[in-house]
N, C-alpha and C. Protein backbone atom coordinates (compact mmCIF):
# COMPACT_ATOMS: atom_id res chain seq x y z
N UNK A 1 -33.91 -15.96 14.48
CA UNK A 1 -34.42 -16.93 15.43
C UNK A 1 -35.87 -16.61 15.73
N UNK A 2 -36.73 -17.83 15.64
CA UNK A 2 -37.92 -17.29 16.18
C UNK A 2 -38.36 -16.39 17.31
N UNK A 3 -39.13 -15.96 17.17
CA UNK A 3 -39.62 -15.13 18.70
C UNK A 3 -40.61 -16.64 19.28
N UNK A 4 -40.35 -16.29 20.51
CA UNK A 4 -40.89 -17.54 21.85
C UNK A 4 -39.98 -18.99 21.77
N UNK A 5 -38.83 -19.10 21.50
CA UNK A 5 -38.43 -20.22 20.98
C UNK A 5 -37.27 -20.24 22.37
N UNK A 6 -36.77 -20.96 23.34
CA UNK A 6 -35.84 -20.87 24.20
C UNK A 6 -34.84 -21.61 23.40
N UNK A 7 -33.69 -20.99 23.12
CA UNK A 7 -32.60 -21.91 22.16
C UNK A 7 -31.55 -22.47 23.37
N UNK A 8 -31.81 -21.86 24.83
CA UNK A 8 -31.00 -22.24 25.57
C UNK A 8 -31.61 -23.40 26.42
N UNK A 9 -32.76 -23.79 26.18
CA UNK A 9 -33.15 -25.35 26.56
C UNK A 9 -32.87 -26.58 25.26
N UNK A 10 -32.99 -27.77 26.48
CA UNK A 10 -32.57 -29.22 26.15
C UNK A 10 -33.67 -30.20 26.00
N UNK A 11 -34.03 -30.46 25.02
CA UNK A 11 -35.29 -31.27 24.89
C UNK A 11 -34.46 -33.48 24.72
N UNK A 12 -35.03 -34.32 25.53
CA UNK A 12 -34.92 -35.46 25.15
C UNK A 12 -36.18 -36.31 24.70
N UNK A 13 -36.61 -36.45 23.71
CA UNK A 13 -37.65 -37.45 23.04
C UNK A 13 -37.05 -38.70 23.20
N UNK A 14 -37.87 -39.49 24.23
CA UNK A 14 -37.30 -40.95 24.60
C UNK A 14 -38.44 -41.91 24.05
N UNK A 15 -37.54 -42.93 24.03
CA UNK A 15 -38.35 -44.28 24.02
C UNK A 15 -39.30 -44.24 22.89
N UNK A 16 -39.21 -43.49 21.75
CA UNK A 16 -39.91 -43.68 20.31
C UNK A 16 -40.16 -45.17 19.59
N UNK A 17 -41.09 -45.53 19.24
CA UNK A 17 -41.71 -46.70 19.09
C UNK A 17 -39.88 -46.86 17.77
N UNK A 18 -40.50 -46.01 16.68
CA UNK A 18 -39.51 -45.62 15.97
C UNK A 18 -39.03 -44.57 15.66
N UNK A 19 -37.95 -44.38 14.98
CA UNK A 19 -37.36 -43.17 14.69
C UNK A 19 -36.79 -42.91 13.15
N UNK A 20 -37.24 -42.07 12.47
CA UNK A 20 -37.43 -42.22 11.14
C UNK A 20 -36.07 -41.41 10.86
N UNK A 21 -34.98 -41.67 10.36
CA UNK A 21 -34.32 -40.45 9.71
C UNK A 21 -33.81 -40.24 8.73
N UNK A 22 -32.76 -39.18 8.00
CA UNK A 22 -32.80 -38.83 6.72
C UNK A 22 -31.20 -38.65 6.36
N UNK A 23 -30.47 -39.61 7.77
CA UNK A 23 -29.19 -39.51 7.22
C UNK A 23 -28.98 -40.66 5.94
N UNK A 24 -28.06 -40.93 5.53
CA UNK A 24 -26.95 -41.49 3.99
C UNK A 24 -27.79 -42.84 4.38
N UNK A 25 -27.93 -43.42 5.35
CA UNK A 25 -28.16 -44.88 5.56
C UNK A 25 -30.05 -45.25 5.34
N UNK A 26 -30.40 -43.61 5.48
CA UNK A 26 -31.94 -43.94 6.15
C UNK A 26 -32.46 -44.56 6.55
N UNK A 27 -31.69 -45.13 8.24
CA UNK A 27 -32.39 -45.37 9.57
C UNK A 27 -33.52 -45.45 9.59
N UNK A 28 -33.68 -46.57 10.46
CA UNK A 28 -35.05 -46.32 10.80
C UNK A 28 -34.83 -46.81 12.11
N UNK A 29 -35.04 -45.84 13.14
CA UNK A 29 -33.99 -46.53 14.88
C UNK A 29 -35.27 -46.94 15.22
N UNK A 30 -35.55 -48.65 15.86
CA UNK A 30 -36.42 -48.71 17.19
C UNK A 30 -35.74 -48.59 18.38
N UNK A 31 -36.93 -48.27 19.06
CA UNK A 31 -36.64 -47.58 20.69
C UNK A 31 -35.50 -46.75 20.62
N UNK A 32 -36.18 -45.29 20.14
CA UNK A 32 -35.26 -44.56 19.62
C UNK A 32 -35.20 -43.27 20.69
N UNK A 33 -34.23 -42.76 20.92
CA UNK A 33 -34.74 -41.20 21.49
C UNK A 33 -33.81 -40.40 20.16
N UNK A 34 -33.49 -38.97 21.06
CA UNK A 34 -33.21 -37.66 20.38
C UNK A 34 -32.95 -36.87 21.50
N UNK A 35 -31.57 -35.96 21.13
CA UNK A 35 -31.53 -35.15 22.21
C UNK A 35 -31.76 -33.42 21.39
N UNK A 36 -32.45 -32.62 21.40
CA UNK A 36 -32.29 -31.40 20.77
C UNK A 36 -31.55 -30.31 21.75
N UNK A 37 -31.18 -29.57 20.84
CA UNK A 37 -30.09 -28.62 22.18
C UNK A 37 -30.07 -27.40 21.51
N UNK A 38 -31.74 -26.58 21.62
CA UNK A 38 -32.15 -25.00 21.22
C UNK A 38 -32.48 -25.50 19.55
N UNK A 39 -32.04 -25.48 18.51
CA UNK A 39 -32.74 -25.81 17.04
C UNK A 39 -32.22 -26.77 17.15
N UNK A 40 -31.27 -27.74 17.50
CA UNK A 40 -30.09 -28.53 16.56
C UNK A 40 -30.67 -30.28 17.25
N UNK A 41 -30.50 -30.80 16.43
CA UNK A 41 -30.61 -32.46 16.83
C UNK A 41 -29.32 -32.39 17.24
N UNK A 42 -28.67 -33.19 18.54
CA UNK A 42 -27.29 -33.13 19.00
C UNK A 42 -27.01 -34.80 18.79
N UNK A 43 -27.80 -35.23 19.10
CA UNK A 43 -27.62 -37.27 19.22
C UNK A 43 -28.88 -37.53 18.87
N UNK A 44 -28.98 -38.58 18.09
CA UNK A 44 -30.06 -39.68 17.53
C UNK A 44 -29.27 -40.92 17.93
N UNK A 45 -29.98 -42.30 18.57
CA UNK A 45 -30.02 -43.11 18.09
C UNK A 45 -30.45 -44.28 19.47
N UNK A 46 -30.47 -45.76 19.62
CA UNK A 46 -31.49 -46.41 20.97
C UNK A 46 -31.16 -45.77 22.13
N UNK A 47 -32.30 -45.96 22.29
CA UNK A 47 -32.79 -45.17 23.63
C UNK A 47 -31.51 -45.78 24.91
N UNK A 48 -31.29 -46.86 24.99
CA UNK A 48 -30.02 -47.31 25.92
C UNK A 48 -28.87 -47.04 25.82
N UNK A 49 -28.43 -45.96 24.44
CA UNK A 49 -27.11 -45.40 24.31
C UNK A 49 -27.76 -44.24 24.72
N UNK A 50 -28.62 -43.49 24.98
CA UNK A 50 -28.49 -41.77 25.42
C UNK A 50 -29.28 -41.69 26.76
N UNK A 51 -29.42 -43.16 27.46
CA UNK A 51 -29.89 -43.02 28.75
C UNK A 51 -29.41 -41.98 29.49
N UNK A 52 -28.43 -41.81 30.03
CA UNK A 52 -27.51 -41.01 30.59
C UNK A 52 -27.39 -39.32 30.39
N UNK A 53 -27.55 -39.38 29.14
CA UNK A 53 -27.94 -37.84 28.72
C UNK A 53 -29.39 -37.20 29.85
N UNK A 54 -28.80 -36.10 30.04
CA UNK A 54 -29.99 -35.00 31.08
C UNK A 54 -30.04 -34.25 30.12
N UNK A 55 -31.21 -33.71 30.48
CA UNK A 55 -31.82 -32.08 29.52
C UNK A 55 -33.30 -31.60 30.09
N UNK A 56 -33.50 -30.27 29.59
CA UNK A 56 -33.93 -29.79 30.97
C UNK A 56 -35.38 -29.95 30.42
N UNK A 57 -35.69 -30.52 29.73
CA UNK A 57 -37.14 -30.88 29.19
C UNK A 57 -37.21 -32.84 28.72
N UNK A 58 -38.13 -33.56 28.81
CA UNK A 58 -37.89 -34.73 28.55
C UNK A 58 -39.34 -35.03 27.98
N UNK A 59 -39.42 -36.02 26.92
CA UNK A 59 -40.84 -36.19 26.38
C UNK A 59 -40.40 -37.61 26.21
N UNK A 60 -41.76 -38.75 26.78
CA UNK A 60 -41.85 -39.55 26.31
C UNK A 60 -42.54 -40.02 25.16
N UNK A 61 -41.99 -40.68 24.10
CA UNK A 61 -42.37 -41.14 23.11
C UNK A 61 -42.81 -42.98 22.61
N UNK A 62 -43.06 -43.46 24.25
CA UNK A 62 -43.29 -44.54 24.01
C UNK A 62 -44.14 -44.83 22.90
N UNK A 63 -44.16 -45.35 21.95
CA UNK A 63 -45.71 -46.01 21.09
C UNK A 63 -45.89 -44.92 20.06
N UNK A 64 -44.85 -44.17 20.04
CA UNK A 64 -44.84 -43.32 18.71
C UNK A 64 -43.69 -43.34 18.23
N UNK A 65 -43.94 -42.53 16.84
CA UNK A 65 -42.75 -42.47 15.97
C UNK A 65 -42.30 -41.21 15.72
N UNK A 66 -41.18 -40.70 15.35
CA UNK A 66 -40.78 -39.66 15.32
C UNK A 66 -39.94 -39.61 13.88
N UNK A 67 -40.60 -38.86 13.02
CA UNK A 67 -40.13 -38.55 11.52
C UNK A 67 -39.50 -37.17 11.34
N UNK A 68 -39.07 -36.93 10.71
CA UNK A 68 -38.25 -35.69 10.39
C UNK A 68 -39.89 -34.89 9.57
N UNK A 69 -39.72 -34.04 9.88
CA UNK A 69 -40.75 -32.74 9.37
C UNK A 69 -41.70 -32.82 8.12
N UNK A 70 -42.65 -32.79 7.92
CA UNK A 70 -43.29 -32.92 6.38
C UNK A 70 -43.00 -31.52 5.75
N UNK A 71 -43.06 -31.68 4.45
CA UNK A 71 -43.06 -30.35 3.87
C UNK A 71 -43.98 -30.55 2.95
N UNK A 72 -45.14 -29.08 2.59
CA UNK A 72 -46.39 -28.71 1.85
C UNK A 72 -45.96 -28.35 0.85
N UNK A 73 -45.77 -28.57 -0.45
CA UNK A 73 -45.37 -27.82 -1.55
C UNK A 73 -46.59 -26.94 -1.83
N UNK A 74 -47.44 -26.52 -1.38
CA UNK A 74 -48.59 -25.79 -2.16
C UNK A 74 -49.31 -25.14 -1.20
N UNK A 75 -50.18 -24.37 -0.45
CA UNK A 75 -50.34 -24.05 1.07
C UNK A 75 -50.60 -22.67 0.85
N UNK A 76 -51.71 -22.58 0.33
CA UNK A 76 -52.60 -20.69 0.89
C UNK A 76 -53.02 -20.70 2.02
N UNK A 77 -52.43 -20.12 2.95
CA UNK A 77 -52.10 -20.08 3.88
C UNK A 77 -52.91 -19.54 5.09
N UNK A 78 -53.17 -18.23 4.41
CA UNK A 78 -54.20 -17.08 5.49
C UNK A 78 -55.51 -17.74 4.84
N UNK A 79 -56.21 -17.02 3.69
CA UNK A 79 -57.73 -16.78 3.35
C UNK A 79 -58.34 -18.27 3.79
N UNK A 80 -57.66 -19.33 2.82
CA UNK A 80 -57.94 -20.97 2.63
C UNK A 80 -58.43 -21.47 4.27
N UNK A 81 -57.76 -20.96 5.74
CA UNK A 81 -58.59 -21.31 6.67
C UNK A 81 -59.69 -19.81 6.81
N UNK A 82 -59.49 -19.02 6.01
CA UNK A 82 -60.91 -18.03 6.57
C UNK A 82 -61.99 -18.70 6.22
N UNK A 83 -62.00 -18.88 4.95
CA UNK A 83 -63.30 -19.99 4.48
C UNK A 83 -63.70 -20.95 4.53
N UNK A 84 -62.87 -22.08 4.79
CA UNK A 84 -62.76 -23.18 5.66
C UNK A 84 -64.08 -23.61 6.18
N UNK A 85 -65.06 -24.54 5.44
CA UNK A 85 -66.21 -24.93 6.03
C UNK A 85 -67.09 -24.15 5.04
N UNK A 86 -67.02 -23.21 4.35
CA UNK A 86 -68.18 -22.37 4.01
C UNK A 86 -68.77 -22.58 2.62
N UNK A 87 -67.31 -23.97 1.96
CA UNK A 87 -68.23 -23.39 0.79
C UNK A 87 -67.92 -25.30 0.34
N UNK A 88 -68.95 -26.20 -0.18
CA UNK A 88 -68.77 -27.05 -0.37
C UNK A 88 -67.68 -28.16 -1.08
N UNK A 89 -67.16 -29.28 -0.79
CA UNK A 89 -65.92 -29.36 -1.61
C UNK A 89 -66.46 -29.85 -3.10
N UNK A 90 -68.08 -30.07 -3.53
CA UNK A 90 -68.30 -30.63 -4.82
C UNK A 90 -68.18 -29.76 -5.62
N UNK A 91 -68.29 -28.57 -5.23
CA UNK A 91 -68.03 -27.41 -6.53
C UNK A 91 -67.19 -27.19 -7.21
N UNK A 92 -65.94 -27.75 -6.94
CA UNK A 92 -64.57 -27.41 -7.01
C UNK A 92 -64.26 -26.20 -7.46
N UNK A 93 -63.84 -25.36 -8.19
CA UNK A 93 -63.09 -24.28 -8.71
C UNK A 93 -64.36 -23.22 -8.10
N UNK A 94 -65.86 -23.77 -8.98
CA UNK A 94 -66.61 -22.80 -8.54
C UNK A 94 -66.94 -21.30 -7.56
N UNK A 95 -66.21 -21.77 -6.61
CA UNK A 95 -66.51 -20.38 -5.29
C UNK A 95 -64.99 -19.89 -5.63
N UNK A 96 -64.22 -19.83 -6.03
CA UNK A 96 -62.67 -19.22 -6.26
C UNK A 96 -63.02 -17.76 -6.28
N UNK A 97 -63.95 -17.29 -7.25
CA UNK A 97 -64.18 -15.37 -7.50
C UNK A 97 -64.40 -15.24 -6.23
N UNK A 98 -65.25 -15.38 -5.29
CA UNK A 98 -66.37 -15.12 -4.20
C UNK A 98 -64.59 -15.20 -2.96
N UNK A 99 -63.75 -16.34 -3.16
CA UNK A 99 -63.19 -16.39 -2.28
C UNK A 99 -62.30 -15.57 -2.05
N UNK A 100 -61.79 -15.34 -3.41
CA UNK A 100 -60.60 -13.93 -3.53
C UNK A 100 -61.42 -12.19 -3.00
N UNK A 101 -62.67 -12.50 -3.02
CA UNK A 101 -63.19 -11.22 -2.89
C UNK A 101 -63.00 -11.18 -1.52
N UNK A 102 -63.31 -12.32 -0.88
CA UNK A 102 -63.13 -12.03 0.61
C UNK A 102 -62.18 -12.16 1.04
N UNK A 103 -60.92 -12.63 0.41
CA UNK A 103 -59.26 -12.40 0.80
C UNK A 103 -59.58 -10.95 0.71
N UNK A 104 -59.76 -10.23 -0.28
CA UNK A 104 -59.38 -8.73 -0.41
C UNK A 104 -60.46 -7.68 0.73
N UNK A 105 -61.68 -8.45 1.34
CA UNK A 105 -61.75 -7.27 2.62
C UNK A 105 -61.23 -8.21 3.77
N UNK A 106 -59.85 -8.75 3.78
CA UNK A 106 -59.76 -9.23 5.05
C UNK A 106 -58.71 -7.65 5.54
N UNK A 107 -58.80 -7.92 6.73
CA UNK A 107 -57.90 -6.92 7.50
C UNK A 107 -56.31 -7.29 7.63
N UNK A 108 -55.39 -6.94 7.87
CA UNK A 108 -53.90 -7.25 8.25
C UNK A 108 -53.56 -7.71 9.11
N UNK A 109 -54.48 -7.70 10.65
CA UNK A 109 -54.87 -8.45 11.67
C UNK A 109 -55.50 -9.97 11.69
N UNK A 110 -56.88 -9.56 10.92
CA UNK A 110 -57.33 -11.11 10.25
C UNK A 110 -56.72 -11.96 9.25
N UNK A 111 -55.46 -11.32 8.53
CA UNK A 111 -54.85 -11.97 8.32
C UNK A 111 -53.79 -12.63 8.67
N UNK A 112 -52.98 -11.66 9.76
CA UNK A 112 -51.81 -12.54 10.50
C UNK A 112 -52.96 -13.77 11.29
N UNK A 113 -53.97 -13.59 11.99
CA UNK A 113 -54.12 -14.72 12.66
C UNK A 113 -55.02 -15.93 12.13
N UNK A 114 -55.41 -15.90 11.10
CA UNK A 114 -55.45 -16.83 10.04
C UNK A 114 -54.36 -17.15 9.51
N UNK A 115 -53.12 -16.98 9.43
CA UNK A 115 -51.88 -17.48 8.92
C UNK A 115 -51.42 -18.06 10.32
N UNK A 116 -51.25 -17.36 11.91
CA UNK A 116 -51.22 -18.12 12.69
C UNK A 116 -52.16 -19.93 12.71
N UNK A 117 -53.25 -19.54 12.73
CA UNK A 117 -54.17 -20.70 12.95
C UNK A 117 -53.81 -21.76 11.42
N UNK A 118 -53.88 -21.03 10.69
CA UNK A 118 -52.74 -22.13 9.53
C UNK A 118 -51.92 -23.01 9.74
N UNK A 119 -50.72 -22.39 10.44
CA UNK A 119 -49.44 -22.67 10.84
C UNK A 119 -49.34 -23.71 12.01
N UNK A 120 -50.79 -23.56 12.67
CA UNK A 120 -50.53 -23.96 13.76
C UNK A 120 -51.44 -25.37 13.47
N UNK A 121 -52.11 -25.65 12.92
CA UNK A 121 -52.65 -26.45 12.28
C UNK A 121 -51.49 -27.78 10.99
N UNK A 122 -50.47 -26.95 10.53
CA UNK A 122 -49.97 -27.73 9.88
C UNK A 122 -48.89 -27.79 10.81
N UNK A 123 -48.65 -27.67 11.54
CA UNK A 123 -47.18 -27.94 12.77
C UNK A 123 -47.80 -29.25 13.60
N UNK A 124 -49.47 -29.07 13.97
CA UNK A 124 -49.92 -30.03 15.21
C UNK A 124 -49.78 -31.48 14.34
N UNK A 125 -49.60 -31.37 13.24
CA UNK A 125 -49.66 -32.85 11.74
C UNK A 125 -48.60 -32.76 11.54
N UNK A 126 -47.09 -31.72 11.87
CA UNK A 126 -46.22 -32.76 11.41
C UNK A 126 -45.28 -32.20 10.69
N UNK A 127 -46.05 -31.07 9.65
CA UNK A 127 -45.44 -30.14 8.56
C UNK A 127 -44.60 -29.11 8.72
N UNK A 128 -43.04 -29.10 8.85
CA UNK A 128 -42.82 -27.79 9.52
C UNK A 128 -42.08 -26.88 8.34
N UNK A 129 -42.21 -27.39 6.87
CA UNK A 129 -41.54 -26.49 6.26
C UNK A 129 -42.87 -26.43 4.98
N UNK A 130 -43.60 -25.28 4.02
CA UNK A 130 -44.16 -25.36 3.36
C UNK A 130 -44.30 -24.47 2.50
N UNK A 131 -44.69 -24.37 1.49
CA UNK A 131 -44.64 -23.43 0.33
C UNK A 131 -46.08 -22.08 -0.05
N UNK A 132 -45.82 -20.86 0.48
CA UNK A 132 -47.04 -20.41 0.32
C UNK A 132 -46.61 -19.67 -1.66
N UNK A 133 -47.89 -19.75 -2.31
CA UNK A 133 -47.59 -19.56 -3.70
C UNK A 133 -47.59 -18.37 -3.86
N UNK A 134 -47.90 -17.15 -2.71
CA UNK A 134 -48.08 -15.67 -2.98
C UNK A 134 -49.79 -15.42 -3.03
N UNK A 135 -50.05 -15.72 -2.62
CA UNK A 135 -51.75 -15.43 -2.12
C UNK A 135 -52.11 -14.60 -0.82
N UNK A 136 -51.30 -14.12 -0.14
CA UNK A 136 -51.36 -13.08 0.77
C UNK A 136 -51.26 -11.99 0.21
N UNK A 137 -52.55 -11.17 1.40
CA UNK A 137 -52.20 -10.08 0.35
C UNK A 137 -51.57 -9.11 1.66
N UNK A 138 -51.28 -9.74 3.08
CA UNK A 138 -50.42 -8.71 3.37
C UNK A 138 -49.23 -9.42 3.93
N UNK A 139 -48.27 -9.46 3.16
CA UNK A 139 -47.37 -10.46 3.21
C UNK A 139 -46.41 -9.97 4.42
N UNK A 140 -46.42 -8.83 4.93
CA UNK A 140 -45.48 -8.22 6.05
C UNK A 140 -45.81 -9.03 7.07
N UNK A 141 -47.50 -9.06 7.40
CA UNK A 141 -48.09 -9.33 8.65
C UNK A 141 -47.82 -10.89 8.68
N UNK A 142 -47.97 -11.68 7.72
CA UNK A 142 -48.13 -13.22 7.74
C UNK A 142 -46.09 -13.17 8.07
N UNK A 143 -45.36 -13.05 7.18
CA UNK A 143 -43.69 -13.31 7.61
C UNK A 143 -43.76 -13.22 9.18
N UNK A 144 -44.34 -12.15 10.12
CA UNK A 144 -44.43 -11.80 11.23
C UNK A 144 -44.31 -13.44 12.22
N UNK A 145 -45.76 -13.97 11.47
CA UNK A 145 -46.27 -15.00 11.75
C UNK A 145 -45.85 -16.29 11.82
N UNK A 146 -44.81 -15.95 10.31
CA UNK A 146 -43.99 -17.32 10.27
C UNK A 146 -42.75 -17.03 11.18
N UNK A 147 -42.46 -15.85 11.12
CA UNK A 147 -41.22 -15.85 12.21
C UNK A 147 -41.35 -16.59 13.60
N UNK A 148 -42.58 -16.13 13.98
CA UNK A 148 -43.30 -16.47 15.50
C UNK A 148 -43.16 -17.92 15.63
N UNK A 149 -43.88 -18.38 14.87
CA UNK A 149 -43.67 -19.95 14.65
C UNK A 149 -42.59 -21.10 14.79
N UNK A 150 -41.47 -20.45 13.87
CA UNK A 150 -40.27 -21.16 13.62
C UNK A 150 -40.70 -21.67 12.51
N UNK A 151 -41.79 -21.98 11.70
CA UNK A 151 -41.82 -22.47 9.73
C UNK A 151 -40.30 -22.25 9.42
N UNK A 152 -40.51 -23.25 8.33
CA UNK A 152 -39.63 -23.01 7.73
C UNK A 152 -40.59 -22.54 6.05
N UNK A 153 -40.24 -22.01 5.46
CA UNK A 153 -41.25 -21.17 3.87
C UNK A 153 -40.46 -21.06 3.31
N UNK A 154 -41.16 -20.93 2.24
CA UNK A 154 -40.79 -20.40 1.02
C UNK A 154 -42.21 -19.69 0.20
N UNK A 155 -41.89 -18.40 0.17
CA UNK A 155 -43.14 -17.54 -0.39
C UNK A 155 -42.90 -17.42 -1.84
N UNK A 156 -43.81 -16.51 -2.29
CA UNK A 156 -43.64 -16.45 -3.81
C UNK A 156 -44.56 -14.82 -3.90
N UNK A 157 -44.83 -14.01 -4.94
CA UNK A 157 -45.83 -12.75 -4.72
C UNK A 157 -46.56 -13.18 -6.05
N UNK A 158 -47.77 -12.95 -6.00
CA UNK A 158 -49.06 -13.16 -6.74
C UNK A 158 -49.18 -11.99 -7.08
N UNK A 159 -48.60 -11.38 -8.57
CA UNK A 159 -49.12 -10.36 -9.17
C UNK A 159 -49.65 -11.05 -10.27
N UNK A 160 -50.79 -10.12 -10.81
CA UNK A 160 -51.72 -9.93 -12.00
C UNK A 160 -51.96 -8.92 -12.94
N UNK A 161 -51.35 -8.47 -13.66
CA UNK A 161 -51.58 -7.59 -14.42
C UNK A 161 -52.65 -7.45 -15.37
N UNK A 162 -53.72 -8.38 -15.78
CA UNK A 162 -54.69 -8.68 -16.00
C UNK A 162 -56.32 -8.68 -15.26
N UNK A 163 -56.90 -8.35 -16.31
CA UNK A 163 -58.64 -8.83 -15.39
C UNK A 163 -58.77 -9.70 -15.42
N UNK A 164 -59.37 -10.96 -14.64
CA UNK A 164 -59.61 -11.86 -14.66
C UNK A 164 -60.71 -12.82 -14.24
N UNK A 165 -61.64 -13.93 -14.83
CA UNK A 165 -62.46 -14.15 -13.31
C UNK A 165 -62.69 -14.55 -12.46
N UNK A 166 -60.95 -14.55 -11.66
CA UNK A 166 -61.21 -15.23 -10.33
C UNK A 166 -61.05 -14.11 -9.35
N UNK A 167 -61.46 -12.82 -9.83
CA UNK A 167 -61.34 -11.52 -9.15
C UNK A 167 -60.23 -11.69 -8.23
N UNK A 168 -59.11 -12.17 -8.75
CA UNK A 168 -57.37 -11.84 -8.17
C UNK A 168 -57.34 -9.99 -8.50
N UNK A 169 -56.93 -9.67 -7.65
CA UNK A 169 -56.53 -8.04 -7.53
C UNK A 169 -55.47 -7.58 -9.00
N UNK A 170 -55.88 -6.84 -9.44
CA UNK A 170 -55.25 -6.35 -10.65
C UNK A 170 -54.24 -5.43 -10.44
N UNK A 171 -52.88 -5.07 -11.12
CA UNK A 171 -51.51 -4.35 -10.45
C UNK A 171 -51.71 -3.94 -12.30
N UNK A 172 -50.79 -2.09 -12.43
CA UNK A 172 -50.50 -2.76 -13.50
C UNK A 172 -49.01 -3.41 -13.81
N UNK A 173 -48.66 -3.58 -14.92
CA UNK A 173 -47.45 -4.09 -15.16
C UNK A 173 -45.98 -3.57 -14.02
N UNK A 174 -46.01 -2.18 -14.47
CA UNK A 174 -45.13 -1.89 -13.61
C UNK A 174 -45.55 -2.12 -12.05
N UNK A 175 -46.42 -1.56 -11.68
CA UNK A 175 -46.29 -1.94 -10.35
C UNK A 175 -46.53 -3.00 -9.65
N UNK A 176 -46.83 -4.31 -10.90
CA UNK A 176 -46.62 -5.76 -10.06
C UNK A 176 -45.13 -6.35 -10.20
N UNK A 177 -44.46 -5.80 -11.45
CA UNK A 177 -42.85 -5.80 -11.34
C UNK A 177 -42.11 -4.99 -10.02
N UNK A 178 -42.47 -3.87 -9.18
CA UNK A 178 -41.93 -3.57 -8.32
C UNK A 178 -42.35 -4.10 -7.35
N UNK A 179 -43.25 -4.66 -6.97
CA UNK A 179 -43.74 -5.58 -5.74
C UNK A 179 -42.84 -6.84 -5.99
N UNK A 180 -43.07 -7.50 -6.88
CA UNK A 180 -41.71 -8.78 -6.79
C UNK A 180 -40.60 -8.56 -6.58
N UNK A 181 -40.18 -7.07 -6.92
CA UNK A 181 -38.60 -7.10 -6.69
C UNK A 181 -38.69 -6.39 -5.42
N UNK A 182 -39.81 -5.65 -4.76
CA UNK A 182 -39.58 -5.31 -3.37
C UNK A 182 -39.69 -6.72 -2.46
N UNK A 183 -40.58 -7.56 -2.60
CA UNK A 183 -40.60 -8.72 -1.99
C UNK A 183 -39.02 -9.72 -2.05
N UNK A 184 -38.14 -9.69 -3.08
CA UNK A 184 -37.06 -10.14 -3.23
C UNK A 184 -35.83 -9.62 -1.94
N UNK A 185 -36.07 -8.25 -2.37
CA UNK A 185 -35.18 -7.88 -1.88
C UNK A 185 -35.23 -7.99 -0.17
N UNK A 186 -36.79 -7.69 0.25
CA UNK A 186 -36.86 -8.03 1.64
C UNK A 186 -36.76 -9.45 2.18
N UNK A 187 -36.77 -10.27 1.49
CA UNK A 187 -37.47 -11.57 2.05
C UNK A 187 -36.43 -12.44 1.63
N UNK A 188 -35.20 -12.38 0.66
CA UNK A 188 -34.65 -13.50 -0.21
C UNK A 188 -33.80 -13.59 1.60
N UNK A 189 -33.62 -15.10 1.52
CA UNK A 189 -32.48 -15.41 2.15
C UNK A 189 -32.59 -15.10 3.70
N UNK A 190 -34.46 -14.92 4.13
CA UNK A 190 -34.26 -14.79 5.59
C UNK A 190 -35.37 -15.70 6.23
């Protein structure tokens, strides 16, 4: 369970312009609410069938819509907002060496809170489940981060056993094979 998350409060999202959802029929409720009860959706559906429902938090949603979660298939997560602004978007690939160099003097600190400010950035839009490809390079501190959050992820580990020139950090063989299977073993399934 996340850390900061109260699972023992009641959230009601009322009066949604619409309500987008992802059951067999795919709904689309106007004047919709939602009752959540700690993670769980408990009731969906018009706002004049769950009048009656109390809960100890209430949000109005007049004039909005309420969709089920986006998900990022692709999402470097920490460095991608360190640089953010610094390097033009016409270059394309161009600044990639320069950027990995400065993934590799970031700190474990500057990196959990660049994976915070990530996270928190793709949550305020919408996104709550996304795919980081293994571009952290301190993957303890960022999980920390996603725990905090409530994300939902899926990571991956970025080994290289090669030189290369997008100055990605070089492992050799064996020891980028034991980093994937240490990352497996910690991370599968939590």
């Amino acid at each position: 369970m996340p850390r900061g998350v109260d699972i023992s409060s009641t959230i009601k999202i009322s009066n949604a312009r619409f309500i987008v959802t992802l059951d067999p029929a795919r709904r689309i409720i106007k004047n919709g609410s939602l009752i959540i009860d700690g993670t769980d959706i408990t009731h969906i559906g018009p706002s004049s069938e769950l009048e009656d429902i109390t809960t100890s938090q209430m949000i109005d949603a007049t004039d909005l819509v309420v969709t089920p979660g986006f998900v990022n298939c692709h999402m470097h997560i920490s460095y991608a907002h360190a640089v953010r602004g610094i390097y033009p978007d016409h270059i394309g690939s161009q600044y990639l060496p320069t950027v990995f160099m400065l993934q590799q003097a970031m700190t474990d600190e500057e990196e959990y809170y660049t994976t915070l400010l990530g996270i928190t950035e793709l949550i305020k839009y919408g996104t709550t489940c996304f795919l980081d490809p293994g571009t952290t390079k301190f993957l303890d501190v960022c999980m920390e981060a996603y725990e905090l959050t409530g994300s939902r992820i899926v990571i991956g580990s970025n080994v290289v056993d090669k030189e290369n020139p997008l100055n990605i950090p070089v492992s050799s063989t064996g020891d980028a094979l034991k980093e994937i299977e240490r990352v497996i073993q910690t991370y599968n399934n939590t």
